[in-house]
PDB file of N, CA and C in Angstrom:
ATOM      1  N   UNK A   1       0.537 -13.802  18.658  1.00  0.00           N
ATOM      2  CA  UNK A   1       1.465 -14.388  17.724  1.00  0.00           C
ATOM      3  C   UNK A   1       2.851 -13.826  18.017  1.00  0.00           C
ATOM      4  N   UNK A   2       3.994 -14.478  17.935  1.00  0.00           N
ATOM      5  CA  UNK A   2       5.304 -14.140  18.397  1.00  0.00           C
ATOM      6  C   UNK A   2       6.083 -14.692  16.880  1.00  0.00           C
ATOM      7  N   UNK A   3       6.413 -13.235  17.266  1.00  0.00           N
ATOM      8  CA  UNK A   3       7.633 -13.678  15.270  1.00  0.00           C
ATOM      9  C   UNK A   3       9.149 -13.825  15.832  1.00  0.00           C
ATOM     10  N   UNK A   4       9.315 -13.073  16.804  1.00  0.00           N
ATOM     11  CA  UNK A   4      10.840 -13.094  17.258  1.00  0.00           C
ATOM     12  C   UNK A   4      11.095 -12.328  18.215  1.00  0.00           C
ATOM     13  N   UNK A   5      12.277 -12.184  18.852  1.00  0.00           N
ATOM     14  CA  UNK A   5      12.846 -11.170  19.754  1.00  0.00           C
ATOM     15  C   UNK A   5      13.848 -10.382  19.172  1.00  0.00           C
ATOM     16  N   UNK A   6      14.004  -8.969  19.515  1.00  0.00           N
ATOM     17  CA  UNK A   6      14.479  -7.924  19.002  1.00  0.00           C
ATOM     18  C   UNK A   6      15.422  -7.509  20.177  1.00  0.00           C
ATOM     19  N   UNK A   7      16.725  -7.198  20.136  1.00  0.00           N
ATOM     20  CA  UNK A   7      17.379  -6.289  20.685  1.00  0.00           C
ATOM     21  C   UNK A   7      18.589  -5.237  20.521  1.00  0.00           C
ATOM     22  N   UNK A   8      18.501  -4.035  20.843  1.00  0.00           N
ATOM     23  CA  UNK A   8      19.750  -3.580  20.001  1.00  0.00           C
ATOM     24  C   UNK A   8      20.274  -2.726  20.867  1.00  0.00           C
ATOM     25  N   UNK A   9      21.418  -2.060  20.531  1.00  0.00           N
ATOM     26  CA  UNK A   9      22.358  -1.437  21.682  1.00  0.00           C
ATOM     27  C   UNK A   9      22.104   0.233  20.752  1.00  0.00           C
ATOM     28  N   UNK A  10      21.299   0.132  20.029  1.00  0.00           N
ATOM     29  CA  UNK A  10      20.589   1.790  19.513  1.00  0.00           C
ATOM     30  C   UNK A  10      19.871   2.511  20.760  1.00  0.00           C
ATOM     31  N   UNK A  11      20.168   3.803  20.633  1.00  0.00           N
ATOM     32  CA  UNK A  11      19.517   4.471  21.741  1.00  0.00           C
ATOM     33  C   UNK A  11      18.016   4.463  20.951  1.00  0.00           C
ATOM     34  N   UNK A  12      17.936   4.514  19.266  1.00  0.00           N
ATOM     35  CA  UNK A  12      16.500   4.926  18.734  1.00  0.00           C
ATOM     36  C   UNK A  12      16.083   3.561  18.454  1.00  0.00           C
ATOM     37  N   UNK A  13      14.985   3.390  18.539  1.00  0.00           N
ATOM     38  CA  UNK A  13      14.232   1.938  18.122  1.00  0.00           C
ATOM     39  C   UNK A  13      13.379   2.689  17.485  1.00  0.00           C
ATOM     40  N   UNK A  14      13.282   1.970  15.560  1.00  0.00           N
ATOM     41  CA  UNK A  14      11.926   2.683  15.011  1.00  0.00           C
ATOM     42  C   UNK A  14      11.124   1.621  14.873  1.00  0.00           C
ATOM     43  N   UNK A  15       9.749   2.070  15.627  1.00  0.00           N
ATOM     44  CA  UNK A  15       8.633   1.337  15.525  1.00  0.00           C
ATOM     45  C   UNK A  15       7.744   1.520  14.623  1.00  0.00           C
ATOM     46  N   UNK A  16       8.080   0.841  13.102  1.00  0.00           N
ATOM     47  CA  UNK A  16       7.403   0.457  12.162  1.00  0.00           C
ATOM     48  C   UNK A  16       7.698  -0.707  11.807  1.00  0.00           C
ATOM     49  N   UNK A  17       7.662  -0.796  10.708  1.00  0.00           N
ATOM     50  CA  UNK A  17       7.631  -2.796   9.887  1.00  0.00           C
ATOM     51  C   UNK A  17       8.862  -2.326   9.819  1.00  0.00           C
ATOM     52  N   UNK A  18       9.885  -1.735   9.436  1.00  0.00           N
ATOM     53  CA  UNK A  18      11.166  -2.161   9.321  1.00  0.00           C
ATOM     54  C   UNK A  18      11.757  -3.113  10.300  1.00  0.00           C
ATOM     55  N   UNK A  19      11.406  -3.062  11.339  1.00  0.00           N
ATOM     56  CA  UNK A  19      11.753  -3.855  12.569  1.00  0.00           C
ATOM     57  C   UNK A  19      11.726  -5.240  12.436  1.00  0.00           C
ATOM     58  N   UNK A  20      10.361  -5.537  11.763  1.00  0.00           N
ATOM     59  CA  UNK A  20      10.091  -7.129  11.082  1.00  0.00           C
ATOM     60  C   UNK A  20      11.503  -7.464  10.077  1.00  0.00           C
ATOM     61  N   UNK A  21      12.151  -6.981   9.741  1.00  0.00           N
ATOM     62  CA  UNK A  21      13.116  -7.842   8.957  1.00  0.00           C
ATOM     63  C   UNK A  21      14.847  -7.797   9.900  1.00  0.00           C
ATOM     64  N   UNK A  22      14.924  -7.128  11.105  1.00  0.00           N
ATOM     65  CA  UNK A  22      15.954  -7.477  11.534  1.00  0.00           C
ATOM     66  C   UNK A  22      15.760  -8.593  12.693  1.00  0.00           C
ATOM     67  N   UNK A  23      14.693  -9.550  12.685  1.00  0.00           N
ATOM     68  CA  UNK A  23      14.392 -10.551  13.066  1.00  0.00           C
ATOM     69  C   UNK A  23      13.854 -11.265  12.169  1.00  0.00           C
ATOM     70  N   UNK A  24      14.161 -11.327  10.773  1.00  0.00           N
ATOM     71  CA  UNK A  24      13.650 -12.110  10.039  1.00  0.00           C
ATOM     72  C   UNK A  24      12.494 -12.986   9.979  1.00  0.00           C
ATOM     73  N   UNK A  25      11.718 -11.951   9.977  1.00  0.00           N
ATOM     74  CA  UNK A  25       9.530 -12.193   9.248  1.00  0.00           C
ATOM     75  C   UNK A  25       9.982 -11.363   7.642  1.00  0.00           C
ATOM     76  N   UNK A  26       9.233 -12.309   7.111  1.00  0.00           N
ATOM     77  CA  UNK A  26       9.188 -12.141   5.637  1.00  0.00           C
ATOM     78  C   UNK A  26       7.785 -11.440   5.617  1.00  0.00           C
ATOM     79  N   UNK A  27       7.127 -10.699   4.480  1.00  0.00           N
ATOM     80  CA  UNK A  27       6.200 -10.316   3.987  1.00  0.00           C
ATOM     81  C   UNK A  27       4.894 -11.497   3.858  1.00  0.00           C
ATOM     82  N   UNK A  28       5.373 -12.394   3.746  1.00  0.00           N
ATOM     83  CA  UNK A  28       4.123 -13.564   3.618  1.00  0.00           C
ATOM     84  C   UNK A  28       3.606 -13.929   5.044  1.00  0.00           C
ATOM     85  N   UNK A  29       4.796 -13.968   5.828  1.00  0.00           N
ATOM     86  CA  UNK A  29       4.659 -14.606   7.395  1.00  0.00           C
ATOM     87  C   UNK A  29       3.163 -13.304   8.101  1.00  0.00           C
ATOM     88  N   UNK A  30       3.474 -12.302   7.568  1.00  0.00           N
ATOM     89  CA  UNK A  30       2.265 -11.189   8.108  1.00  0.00           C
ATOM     90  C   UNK A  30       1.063 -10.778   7.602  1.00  0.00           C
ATOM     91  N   UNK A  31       0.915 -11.509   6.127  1.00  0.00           N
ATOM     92  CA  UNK A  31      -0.332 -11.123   5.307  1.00  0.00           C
ATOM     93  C   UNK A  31      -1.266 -11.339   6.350  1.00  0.00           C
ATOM     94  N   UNK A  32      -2.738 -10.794   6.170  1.00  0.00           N
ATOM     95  CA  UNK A  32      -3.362 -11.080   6.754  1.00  0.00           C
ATOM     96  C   UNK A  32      -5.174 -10.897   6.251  1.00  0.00           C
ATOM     97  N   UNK A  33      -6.531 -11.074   5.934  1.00  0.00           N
ATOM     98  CA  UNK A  33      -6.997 -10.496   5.643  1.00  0.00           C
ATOM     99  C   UNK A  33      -8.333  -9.919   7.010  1.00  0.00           C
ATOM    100  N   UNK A  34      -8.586  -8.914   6.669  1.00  0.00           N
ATOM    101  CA  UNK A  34      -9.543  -7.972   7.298  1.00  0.00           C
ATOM    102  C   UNK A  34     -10.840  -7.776   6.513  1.00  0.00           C
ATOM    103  N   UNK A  35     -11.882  -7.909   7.712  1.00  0.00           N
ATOM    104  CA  UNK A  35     -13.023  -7.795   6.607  1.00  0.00           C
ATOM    105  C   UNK A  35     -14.090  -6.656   8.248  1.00  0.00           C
ATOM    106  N   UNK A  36     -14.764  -5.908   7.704  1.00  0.00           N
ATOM    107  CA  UNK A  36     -15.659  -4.988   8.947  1.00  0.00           C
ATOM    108  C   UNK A  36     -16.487  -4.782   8.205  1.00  0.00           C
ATOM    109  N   UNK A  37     -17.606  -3.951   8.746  1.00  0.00           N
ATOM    110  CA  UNK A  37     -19.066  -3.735   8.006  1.00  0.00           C
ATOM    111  C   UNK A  37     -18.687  -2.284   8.198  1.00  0.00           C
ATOM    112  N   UNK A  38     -19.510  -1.123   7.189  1.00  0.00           N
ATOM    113  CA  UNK A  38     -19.217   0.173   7.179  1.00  0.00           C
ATOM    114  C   UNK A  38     -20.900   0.519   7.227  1.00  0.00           C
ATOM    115  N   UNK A  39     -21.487   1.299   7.774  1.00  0.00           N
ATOM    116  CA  UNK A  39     -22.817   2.008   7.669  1.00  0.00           C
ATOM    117  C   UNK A  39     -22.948   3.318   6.891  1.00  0.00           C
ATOM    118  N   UNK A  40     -22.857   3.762   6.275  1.00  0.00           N
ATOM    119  CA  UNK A  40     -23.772   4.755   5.728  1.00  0.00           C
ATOM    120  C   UNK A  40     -24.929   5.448   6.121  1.00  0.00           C
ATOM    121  N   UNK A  41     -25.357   6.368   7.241  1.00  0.00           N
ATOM    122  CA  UNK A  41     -26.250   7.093   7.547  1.00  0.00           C
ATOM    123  C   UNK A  41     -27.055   8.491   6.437  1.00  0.00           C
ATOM    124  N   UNK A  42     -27.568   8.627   5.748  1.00  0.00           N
ATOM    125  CA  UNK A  42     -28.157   9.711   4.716  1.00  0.00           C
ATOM    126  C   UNK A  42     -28.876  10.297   6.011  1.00  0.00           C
ATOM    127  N   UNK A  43     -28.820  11.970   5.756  1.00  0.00           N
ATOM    128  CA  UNK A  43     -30.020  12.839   5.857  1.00  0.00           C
ATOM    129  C   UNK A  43     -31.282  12.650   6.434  1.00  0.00           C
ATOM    130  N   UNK A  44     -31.491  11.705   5.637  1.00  0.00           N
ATOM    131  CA  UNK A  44     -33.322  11.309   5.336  1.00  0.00           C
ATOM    132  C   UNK A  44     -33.325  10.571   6.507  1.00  0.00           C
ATOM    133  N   UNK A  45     -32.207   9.876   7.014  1.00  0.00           N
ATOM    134  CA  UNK A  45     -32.433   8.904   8.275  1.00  0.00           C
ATOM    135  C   UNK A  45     -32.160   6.763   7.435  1.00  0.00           C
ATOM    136  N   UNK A  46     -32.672   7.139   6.124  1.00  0.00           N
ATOM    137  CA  UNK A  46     -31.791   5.553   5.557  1.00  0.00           C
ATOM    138  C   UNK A  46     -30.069   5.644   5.598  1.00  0.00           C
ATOM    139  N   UNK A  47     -30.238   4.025   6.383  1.00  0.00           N
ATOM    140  CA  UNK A  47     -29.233   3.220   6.337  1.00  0.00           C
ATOM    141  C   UNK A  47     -28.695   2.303   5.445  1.00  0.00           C
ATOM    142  N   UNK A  48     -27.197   2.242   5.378  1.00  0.00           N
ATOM    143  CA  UNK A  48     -27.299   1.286   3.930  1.00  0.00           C
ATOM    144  C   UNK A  48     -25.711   0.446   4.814  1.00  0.00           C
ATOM    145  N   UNK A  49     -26.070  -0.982   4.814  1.00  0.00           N
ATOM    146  CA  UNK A  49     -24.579  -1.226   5.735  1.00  0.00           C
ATOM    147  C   UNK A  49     -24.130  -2.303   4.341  1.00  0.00           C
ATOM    148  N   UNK A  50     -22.737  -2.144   4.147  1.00  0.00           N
ATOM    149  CA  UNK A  50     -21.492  -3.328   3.354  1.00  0.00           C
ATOM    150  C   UNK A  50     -20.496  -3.816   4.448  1.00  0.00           C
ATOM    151  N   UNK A  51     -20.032  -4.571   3.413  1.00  0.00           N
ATOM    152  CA  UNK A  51     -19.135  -5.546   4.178  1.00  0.00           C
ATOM    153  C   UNK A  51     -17.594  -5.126   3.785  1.00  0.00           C
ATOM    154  N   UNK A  52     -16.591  -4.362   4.171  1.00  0.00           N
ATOM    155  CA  UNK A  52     -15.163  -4.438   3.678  1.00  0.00           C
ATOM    156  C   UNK A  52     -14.548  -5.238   3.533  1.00  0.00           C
ATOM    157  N   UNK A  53     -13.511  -6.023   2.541  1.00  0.00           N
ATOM    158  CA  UNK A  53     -12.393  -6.735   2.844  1.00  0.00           C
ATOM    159  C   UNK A  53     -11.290  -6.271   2.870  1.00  0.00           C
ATOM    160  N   UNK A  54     -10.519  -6.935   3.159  1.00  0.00           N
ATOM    161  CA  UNK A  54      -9.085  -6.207   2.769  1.00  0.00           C
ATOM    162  C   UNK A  54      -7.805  -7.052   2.745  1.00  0.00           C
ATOM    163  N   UNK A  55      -6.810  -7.201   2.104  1.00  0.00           N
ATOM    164  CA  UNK A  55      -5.894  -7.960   2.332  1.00  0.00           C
ATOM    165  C   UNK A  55      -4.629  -7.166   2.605  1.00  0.00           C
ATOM    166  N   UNK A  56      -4.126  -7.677   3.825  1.00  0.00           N
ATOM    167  CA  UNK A  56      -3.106  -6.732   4.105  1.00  0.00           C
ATOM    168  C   UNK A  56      -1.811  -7.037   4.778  1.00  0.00           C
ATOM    169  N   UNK A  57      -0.490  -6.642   4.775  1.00  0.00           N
ATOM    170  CA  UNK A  57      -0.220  -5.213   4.613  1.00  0.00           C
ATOM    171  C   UNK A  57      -0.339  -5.154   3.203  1.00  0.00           C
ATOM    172  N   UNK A  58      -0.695  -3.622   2.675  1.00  0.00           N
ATOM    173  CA  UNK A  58      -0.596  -3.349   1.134  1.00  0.00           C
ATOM    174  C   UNK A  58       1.104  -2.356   1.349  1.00  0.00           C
ATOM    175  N   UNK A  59       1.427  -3.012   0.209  1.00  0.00           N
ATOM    176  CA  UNK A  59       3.037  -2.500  -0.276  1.00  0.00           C
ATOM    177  C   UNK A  59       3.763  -3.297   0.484  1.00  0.00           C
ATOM    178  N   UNK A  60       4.948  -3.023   0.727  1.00  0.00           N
ATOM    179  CA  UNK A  60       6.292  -3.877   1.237  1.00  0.00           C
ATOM    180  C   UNK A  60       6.302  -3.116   2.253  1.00  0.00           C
ATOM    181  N   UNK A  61       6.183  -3.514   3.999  1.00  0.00           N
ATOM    182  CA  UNK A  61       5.561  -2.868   4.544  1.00  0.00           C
ATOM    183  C   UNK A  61       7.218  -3.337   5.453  1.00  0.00           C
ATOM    184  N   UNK A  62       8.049  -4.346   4.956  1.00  0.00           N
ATOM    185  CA  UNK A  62       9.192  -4.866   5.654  1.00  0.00           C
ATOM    186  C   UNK A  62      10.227  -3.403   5.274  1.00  0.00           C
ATOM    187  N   UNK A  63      10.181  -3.342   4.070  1.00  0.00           N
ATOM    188  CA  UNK A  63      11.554  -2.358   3.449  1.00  0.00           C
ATOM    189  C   UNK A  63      10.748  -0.892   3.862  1.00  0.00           C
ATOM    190  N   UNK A  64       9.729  -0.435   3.443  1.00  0.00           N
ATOM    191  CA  UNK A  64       9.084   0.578   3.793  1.00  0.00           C
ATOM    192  C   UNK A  64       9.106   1.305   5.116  1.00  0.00           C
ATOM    193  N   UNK A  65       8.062   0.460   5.904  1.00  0.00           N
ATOM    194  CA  UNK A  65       8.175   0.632   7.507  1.00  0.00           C
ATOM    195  C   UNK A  65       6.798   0.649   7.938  1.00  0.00           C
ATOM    196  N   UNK A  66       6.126   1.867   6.454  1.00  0.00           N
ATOM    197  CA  UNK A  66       4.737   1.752   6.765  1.00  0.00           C
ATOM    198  C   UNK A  66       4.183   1.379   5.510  1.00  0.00           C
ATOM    199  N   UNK A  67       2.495   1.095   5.732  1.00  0.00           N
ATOM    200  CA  UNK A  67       1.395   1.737   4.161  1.00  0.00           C
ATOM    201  C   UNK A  67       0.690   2.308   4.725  1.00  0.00           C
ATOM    202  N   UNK A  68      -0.194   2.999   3.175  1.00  0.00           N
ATOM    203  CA  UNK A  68      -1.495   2.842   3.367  1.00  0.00           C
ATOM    204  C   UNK A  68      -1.998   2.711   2.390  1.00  0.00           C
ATOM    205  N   UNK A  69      -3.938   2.628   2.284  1.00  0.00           N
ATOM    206  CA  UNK A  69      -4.516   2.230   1.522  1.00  0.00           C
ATOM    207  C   UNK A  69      -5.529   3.362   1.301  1.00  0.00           C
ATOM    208  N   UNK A  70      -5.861   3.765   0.426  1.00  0.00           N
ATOM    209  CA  UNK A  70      -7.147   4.204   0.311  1.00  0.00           C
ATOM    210  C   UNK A  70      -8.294   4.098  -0.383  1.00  0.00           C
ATOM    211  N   UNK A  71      -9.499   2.963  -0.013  1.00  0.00           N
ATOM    212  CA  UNK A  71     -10.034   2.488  -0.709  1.00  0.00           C
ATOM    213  C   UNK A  71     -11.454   3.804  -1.274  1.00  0.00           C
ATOM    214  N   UNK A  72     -11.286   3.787  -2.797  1.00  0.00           N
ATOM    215  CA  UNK A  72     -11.983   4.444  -3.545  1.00  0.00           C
ATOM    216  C   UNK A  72     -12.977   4.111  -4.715  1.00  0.00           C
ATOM    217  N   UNK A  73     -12.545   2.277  -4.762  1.00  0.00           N
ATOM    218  CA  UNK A  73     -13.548   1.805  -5.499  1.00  0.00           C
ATOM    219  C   UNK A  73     -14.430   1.341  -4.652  1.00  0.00           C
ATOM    220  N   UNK A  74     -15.551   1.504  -4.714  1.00  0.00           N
ATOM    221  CA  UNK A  74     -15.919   0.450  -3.746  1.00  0.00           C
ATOM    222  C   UNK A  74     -17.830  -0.517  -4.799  1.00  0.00           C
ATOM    223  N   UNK A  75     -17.221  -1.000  -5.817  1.00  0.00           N
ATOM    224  CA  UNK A  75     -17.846  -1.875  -7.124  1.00  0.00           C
ATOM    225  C   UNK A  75     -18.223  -3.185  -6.414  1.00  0.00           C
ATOM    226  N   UNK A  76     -16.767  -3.348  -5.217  1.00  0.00           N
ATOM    227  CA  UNK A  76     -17.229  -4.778  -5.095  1.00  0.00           C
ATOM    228  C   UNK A  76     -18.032  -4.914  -3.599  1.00  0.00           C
ATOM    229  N   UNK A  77     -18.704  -3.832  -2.627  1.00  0.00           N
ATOM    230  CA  UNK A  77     -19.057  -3.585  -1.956  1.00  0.00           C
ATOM    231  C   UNK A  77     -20.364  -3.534  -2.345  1.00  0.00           C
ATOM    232  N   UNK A  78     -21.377  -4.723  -1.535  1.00  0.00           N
ATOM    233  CA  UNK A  78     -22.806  -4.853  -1.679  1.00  0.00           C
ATOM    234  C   UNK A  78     -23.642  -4.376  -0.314  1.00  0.00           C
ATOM    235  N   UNK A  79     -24.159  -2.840  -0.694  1.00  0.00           N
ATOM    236  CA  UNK A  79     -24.744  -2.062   0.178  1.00  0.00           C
ATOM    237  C   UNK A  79     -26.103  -2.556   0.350  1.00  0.00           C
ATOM    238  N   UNK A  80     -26.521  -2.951   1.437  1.00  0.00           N
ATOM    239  CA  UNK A  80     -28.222  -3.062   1.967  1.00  0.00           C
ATOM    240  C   UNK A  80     -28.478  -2.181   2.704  1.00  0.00           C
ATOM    241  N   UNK A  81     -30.168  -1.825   2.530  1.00  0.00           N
ATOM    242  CA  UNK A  81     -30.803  -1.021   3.034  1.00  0.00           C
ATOM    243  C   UNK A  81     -31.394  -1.790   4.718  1.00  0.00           C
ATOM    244  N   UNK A  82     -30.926  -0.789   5.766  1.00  0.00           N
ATOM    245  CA  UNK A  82     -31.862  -1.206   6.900  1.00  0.00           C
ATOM    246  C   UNK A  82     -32.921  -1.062   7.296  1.00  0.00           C
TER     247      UNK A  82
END
């Protein structure tokens, strides 16, 4: 995917999302969602695998530069046994 071309007569280029707004990408143009499976290994040798989602970037990732997330609920995560 190509949002734009960037060039500047700065000796520093910072490589985070700030960069996305001096080529004008908006916050919507980059949403994106992510979804992976996570395993769970116990002790005992049971497995228990879910599914992650994620919608992202989380925060204003244009004015910012960076995020992060740290997911701690995990209610909506349906664990099976292997």
């Amino acid at each position: 995917m190509n949002f734009g071309k960037y060039s500047s007569d700065n000796e520093e280029i910072k490589h985070d999302g700030t960069i996305l707004s001096e080529i004008g990408v908006t916050q919507d143009e980059i949403k994106c969602k992510v979804s992976f499976d996570i395993t769970i290994e116990l002790v005992s040798g049971n497995k228990f695998t879910g599914t992650i989602s994620l919608e992202l970037p989380v925060g204003n990732i244009i004015t910012a530069g960076t995020s992060n997330y740290e997911k701690t609920d995990f209610s909506d995560v349906i664990f099976k046994r292997n």
